[in-house]
Protein backbone atom coordinates (compact mmCIF):
# COMPACT_ATOMS: atom_id res chain seq x y z
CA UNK A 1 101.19 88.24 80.26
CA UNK A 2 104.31 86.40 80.00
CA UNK A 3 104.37 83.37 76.96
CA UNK A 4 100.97 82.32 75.72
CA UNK A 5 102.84 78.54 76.42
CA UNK A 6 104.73 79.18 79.01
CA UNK A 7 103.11 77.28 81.59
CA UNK A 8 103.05 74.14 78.81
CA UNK A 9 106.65 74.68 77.96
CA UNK A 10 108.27 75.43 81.55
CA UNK A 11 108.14 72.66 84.73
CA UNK A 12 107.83 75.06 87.93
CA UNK A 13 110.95 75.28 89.90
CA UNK A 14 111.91 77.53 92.62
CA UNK A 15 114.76 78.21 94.71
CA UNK A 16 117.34 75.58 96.19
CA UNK A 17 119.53 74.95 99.30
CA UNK A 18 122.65 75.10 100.35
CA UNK A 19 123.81 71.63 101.43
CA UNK A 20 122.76 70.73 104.71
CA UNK A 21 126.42 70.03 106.08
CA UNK A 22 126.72 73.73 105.35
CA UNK A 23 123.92 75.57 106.51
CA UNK A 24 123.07 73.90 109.77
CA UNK A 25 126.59 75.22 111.63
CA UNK A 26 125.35 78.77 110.86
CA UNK A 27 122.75 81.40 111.08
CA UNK A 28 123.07 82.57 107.34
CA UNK A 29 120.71 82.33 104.63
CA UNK A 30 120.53 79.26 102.78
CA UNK A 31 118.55 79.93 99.64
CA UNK A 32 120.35 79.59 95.86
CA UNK A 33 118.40 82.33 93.96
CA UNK A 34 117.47 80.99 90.15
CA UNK A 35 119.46 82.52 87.56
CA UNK A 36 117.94 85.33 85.00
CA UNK A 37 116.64 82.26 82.34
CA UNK A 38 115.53 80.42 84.61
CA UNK A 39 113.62 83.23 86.25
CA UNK A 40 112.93 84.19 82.52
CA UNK A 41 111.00 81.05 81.92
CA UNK A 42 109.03 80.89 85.71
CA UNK A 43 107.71 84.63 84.56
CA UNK A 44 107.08 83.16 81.16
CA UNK A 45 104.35 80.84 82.72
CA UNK A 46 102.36 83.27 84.29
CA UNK A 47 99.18 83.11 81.98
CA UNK A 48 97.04 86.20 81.06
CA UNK A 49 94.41 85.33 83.74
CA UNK A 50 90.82 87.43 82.91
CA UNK A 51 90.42 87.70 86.52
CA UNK A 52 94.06 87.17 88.32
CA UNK A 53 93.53 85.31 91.77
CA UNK A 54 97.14 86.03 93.33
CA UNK A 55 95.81 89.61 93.29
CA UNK A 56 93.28 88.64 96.10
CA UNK A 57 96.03 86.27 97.33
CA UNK A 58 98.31 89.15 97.95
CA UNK A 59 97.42 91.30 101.20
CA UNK A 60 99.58 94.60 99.70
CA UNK A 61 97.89 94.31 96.09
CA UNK A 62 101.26 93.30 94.28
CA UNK A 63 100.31 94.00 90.65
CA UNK A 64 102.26 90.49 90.03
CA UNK A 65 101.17 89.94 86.12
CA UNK A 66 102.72 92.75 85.46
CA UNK A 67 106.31 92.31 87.25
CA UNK A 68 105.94 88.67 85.78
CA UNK A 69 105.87 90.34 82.33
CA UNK A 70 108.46 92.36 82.75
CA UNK A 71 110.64 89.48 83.86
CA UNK A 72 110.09 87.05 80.67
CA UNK A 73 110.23 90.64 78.82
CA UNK A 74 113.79 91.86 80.46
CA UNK A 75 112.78 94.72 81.94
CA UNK A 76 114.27 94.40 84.99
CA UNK A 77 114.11 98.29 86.05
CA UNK A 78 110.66 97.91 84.85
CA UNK A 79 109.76 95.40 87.13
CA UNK A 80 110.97 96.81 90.02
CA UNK A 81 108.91 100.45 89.95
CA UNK A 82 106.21 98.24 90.01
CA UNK A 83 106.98 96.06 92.37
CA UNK A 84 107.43 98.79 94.95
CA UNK A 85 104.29 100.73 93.90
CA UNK A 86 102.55 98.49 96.02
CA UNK A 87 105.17 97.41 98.64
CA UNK A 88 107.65 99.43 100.50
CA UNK A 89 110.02 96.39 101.32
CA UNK A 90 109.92 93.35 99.06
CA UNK A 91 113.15 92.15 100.14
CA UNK A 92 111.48 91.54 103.38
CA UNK A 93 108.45 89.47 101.69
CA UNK A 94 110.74 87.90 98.75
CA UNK A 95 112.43 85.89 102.18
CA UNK A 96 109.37 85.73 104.60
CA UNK A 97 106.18 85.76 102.89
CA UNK A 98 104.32 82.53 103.20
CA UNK A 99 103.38 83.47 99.76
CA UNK A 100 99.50 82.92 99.70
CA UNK A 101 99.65 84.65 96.27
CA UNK A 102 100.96 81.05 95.15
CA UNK A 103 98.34 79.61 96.95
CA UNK A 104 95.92 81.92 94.90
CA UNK A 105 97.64 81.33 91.50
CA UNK A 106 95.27 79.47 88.52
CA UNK A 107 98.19 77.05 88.04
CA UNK A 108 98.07 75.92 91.41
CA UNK A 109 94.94 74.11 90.49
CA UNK A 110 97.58 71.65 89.54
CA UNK A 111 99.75 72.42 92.33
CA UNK A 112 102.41 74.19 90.01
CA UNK A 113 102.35 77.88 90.40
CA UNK A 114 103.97 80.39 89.13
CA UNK A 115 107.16 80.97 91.43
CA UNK A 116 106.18 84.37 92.66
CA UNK A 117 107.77 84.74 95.62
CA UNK A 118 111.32 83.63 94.05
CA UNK A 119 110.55 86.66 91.12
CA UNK A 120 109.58 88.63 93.54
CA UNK A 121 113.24 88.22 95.13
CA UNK A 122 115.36 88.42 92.15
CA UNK A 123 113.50 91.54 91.52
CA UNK A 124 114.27 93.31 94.18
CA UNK A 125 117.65 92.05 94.82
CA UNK A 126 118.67 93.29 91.13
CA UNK A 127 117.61 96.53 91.77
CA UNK A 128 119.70 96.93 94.80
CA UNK A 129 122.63 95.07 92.81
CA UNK A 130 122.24 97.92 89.65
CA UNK A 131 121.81 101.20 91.69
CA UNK A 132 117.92 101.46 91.21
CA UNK A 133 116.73 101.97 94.47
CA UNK A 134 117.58 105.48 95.39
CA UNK A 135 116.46 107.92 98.26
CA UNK A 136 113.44 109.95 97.12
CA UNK A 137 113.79 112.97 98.37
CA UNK A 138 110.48 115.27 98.59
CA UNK A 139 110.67 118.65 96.49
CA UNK A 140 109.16 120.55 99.31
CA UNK A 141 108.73 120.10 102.86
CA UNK A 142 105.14 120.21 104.99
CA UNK A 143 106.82 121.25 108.22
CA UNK A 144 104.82 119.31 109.89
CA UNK A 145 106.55 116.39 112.82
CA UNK A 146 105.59 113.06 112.98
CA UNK A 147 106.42 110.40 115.56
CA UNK A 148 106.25 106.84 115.22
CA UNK A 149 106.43 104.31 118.06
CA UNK A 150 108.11 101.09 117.02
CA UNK A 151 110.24 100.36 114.20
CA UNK A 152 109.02 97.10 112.62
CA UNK A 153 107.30 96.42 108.86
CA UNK A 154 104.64 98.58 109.81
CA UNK A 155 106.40 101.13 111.55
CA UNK A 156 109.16 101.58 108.94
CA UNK A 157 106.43 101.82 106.06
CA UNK A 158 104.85 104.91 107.77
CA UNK A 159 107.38 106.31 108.16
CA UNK A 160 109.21 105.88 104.48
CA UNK A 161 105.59 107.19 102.88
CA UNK A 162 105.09 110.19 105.45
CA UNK A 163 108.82 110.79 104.96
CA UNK A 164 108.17 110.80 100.99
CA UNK A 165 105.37 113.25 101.15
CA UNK A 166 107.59 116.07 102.95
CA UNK A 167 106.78 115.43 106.50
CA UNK A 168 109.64 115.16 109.37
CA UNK A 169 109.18 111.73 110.65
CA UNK A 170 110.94 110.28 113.85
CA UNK A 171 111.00 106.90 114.63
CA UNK A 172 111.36 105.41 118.59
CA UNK A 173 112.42 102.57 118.93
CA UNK A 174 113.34 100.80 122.54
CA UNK A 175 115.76 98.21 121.38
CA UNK A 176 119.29 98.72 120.79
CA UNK A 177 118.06 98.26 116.86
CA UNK A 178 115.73 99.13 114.11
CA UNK A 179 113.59 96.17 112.88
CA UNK A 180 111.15 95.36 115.22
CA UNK A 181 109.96 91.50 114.74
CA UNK A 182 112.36 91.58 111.48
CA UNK A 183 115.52 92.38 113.38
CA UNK A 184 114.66 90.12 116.73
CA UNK A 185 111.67 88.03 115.77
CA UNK A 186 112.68 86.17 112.53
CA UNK A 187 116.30 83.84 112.65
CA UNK A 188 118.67 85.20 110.41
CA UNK A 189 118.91 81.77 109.00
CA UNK A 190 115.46 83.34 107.28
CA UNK A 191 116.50 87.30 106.96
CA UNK A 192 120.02 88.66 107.35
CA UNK A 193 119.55 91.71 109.26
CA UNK A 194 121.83 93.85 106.86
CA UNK A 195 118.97 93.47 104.55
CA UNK A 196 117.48 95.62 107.44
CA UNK A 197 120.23 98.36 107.66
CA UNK A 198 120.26 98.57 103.51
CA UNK A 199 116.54 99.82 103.75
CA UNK A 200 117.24 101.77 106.68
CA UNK A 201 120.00 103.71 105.10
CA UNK A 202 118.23 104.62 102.08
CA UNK A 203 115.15 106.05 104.53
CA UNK A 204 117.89 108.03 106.60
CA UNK A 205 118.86 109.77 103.31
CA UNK A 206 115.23 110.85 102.62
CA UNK A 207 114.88 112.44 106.09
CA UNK A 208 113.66 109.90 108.88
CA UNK A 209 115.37 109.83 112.41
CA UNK A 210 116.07 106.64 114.05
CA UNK A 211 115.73 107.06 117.98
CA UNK A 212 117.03 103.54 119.54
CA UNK A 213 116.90 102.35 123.04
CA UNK A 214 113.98 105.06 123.45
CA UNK A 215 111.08 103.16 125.42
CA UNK A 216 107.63 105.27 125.03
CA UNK A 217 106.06 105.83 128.12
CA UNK A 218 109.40 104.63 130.37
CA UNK A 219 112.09 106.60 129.46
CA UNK A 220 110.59 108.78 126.72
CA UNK A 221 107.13 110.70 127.84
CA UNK A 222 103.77 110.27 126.00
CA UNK A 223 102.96 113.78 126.48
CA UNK A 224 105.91 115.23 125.28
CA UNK A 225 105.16 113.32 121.79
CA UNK A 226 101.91 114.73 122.15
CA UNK A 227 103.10 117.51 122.29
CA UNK A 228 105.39 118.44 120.07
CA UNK A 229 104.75 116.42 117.37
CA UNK A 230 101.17 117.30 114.74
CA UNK A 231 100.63 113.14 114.52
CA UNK A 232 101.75 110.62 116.19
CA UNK A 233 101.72 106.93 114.77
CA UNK A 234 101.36 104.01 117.02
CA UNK A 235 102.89 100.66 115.80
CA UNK A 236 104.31 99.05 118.10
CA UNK A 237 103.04 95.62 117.39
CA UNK A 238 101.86 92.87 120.01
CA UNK A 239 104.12 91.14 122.80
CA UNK A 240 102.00 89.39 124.64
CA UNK A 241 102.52 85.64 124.25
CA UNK A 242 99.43 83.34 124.46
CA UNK A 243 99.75 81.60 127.75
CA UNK A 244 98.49 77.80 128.51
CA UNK A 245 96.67 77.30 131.67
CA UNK A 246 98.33 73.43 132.34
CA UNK A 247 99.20 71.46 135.30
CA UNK A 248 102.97 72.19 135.25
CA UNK A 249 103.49 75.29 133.82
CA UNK A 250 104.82 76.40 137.02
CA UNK A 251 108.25 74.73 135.99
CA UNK A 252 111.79 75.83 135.25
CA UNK A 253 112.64 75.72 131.60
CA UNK A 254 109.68 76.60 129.70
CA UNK A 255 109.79 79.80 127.59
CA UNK A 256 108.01 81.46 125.32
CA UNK A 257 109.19 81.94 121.78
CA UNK A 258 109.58 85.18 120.82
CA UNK A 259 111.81 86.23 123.58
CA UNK A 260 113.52 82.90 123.37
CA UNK A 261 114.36 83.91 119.10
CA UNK A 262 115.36 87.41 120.22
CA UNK A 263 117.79 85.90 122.24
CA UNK A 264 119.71 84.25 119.42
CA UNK A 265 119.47 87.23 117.29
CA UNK A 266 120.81 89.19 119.67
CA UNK A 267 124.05 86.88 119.95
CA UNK A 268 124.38 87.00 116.05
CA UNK A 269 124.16 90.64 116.11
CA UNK A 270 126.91 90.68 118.94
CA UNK A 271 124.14 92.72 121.21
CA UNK A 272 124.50 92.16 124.75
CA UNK A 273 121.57 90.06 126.41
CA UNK A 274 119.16 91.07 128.95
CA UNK A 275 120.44 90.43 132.52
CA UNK A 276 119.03 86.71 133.38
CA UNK A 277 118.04 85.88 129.64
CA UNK A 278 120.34 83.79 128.24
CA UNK A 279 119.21 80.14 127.34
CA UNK A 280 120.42 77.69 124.96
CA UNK A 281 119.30 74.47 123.81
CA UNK A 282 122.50 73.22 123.32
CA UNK A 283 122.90 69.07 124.74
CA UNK A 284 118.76 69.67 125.90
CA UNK A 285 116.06 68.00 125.08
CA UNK A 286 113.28 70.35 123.27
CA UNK A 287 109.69 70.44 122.99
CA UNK A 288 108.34 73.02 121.03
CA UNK A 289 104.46 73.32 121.42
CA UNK A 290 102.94 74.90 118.09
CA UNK A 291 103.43 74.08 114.15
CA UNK A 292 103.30 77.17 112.75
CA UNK A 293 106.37 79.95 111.71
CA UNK A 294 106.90 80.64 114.88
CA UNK A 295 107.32 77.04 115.65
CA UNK A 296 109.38 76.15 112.83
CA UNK A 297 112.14 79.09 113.36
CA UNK A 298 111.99 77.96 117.10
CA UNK A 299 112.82 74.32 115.55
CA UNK A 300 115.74 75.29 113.62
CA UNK A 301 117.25 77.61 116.03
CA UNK A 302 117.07 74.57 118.57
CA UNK A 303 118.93 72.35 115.92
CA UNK A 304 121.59 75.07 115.23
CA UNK A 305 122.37 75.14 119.12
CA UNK A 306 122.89 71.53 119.22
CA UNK A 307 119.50 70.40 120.70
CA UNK A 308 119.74 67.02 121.98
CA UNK A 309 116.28 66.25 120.71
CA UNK A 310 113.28 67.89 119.33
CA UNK A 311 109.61 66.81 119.74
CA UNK A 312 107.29 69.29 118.10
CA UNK A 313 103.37 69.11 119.19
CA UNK A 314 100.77 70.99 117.30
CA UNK A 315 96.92 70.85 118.58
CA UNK A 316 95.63 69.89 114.75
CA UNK A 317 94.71 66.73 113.37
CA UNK A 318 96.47 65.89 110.33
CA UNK A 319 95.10 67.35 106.87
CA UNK A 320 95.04 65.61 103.57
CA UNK A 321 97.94 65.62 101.48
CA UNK A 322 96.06 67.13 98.61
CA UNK A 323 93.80 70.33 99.98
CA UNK A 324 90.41 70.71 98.12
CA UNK A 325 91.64 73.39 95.99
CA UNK A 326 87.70 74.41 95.38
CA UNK A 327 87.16 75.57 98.94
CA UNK A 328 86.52 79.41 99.34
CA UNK A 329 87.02 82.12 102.14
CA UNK A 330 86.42 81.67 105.64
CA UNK A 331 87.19 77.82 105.46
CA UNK A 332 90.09 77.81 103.10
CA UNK A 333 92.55 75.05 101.57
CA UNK A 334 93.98 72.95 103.99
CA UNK A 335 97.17 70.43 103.47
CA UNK A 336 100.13 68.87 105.30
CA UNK A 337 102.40 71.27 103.78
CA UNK A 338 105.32 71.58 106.85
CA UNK A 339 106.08 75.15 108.28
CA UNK A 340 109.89 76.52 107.09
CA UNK A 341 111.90 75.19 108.01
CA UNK A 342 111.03 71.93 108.18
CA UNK A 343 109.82 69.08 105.19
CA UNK A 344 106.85 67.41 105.07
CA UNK A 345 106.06 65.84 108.75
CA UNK A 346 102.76 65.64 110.31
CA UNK A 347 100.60 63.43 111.72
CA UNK A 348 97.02 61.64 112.29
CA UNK A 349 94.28 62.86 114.98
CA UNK A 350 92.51 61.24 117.26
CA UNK A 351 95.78 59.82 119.68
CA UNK A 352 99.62 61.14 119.38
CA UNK A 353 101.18 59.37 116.78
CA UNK A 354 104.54 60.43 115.86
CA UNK A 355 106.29 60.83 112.52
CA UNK A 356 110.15 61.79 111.64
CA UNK A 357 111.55 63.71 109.44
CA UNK A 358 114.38 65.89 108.51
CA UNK A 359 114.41 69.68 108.81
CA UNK A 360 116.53 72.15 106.29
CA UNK A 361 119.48 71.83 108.98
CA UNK A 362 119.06 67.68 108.56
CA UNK A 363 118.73 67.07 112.37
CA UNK A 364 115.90 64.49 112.55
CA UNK A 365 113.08 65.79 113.47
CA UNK A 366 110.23 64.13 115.71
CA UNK A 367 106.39 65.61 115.48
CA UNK A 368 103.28 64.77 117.21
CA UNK A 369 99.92 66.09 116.28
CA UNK A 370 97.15 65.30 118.00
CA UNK A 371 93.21 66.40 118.37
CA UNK A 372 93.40 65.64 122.10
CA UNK A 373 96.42 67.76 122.95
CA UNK A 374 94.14 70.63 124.09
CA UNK A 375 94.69 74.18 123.56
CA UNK A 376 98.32 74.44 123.37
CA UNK A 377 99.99 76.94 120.96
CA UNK A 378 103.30 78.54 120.51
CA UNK A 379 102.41 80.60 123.16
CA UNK A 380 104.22 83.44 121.17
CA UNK A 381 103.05 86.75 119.86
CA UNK A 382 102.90 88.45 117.80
């Protein structure tokens, strides 16, 4: 796989930024893709593991050697059949993946992995780019009807592989949009949403229905999908946000994150908000409790609305900066390696004791972590 030097010959380098003057007046991506050597020489360095970790990394089974290969060999076409033998959507995991296939990667012993998530990327963006990814259309239909309830990641992939196998497949969706936690749960600082409609259109054009605004169990019936459909495919994901049971939470002007993201996506999209739902951090003062994703898109949506000030908490004492790369499933490698998008910023246990940094947007950035804290969270789902 790939050079039998590669990973001698070849640094590791991944993806860069737009400058931060740039990117933090807008809600567009802000990645620079590599170009085709330099993605050329990242695949070279993948090394002909006998048993290859970011397998187990993965959670859909990317064969990853193998679309490495094909990479450093130029077979770009190549690449991408078997890229999406294992994954419906990798233009969804190219942008939002943490990547724990990295994590999993030999090289990383040395904290220089192979750049999967960047190959995995260019991969799939060529293929849209040359014409590659086409509708399949079944040669015969089943005639059996299939509904699906909710329209995100896991919605949309039942539906494109029941689709693909000859059944009729309708999808419900109660939003005004397809996407689920893609279209209103990740900034589209992270995932342009015509990335969404791209994918959609090509699963239109092998047979599956979109049905938007249509609630299940409010405005469309349960038993009426019962019964008229053979199957019927729940996936509607979790929105319930983890609550904190504090003195205070009574207040005005606390809100939970999820519904406070779909808000902003919703005003990039031009969709009209829900009556009574319209916040802004713009000239406020933030606190965002949790350090994780949900956190971190919660920090740079604050910064693009012209927070005043952020102060992140998260519950966790700090880790090391190096993680004992030797430590195995359930406990895991730990280190302070900052949620997108923010650098490196966290802090000791014990007491609150602050750090600052600057996130991609460049707004300083104030964090607190602290063992004492209690159980705070994002309070968000899903």
């Amino acid at each position: 796989m790939g050079s039998d030097t590669g990973f001698q010959d070849f640094d590791r380098q991944d993806r860069t930024y737009l400058p931060v003057e740039e990117r933090k007046t807008n809600y567009r991506e802000f990645t620079i893709p590599l170009t085709t050597k330099e993605l050329a020489n990242q695949a070279a360095r993948c090394i002909d593991c006998g048993i290859p970790f970011c397998h187990t990394g993965c959670p859909v089974n990317n064969i990853i050697p193998d679309f490495n290969d094909l990479v450093f060999t130029d077979d770009w076409r190549a690449a991408s059949e078997v890229l999406h033998s294992t994954n419906n959507f990798p233009e969804f995991t190219g942008r939002v993946c943490p990547a724990p296939c990295e994590e999993a990667c030999t090289l990383n012993l040395h904290d220089a992995p192979v750049t999967i998530k960047s190959i995995e990327y260019s991969i799939v963006e060529r293929a849209w780019d040359e014409g590659w990814i086409r509708p399949q259309i079944p040669a015969r239909r089943t005639g059996k009807r299939v509904a699906i309830v909710g329209s995100g990641p896991a919605g949309l992939a039942a539906a494109q592989q029941l689709a693909r196998a000859g059944h009729r497949v309708m999808v419900f969706e109660k939003n005004a949009k397809v996407g689920g936690l893609l279209r209103y749960g990740i900034p589209d600082f992270k995932l342009d949403k015509r990335v969404i409609d791209r994918r959609m259109a090509q699963m239109q054009a092998e047979g599956v229905a979109f049905f938007v605004n249509s609630y299940v169990g409010h405005n469309v019936s349960i038993e009426a999908l019962v019964d008229d459909y053979d199957v019927v495919v729940l996936a509607g994901g979790s929105e319930y946000p983890r609550d904190i049971d504090v003195p205070g939470r009574e207040l005005q002007g606390i809100e939970f994150a999820v519904p406070y993201l779909a808000q902003q996506n919703r005003r990039v999209s031009r969709e009209n908000l829900p009556a009574g739902l319209d916040t802004s951090a713009e000239g406020k003062h933030i606190i965002v409790i949790g350090g994780g994703d949900t956190g971190s898109d919660c920090v740079g949506t604050t910064n693009r609305q012209g927070a005043a000030s952020i102060t992140q908490l998260e519950v966790l004492p700090r880790p090391t900066e190096q993680p004992d790369k030797l430590l195995t499933c359930p406990t895991g490698p730990k280190s302070c390696v900052p949620p997108r998008p923010t650098k490196k910023a966290v802090t000791g246990g014990g007491r609150c004791s602050p750090s600052r940094s600057r996130d991609r947007t460049g707004r300083s950035t104030r964090f607190m972590a602290s063992s004492s804290i209690g159980r705070m969270s994002t309070g968000a789902g899903p």
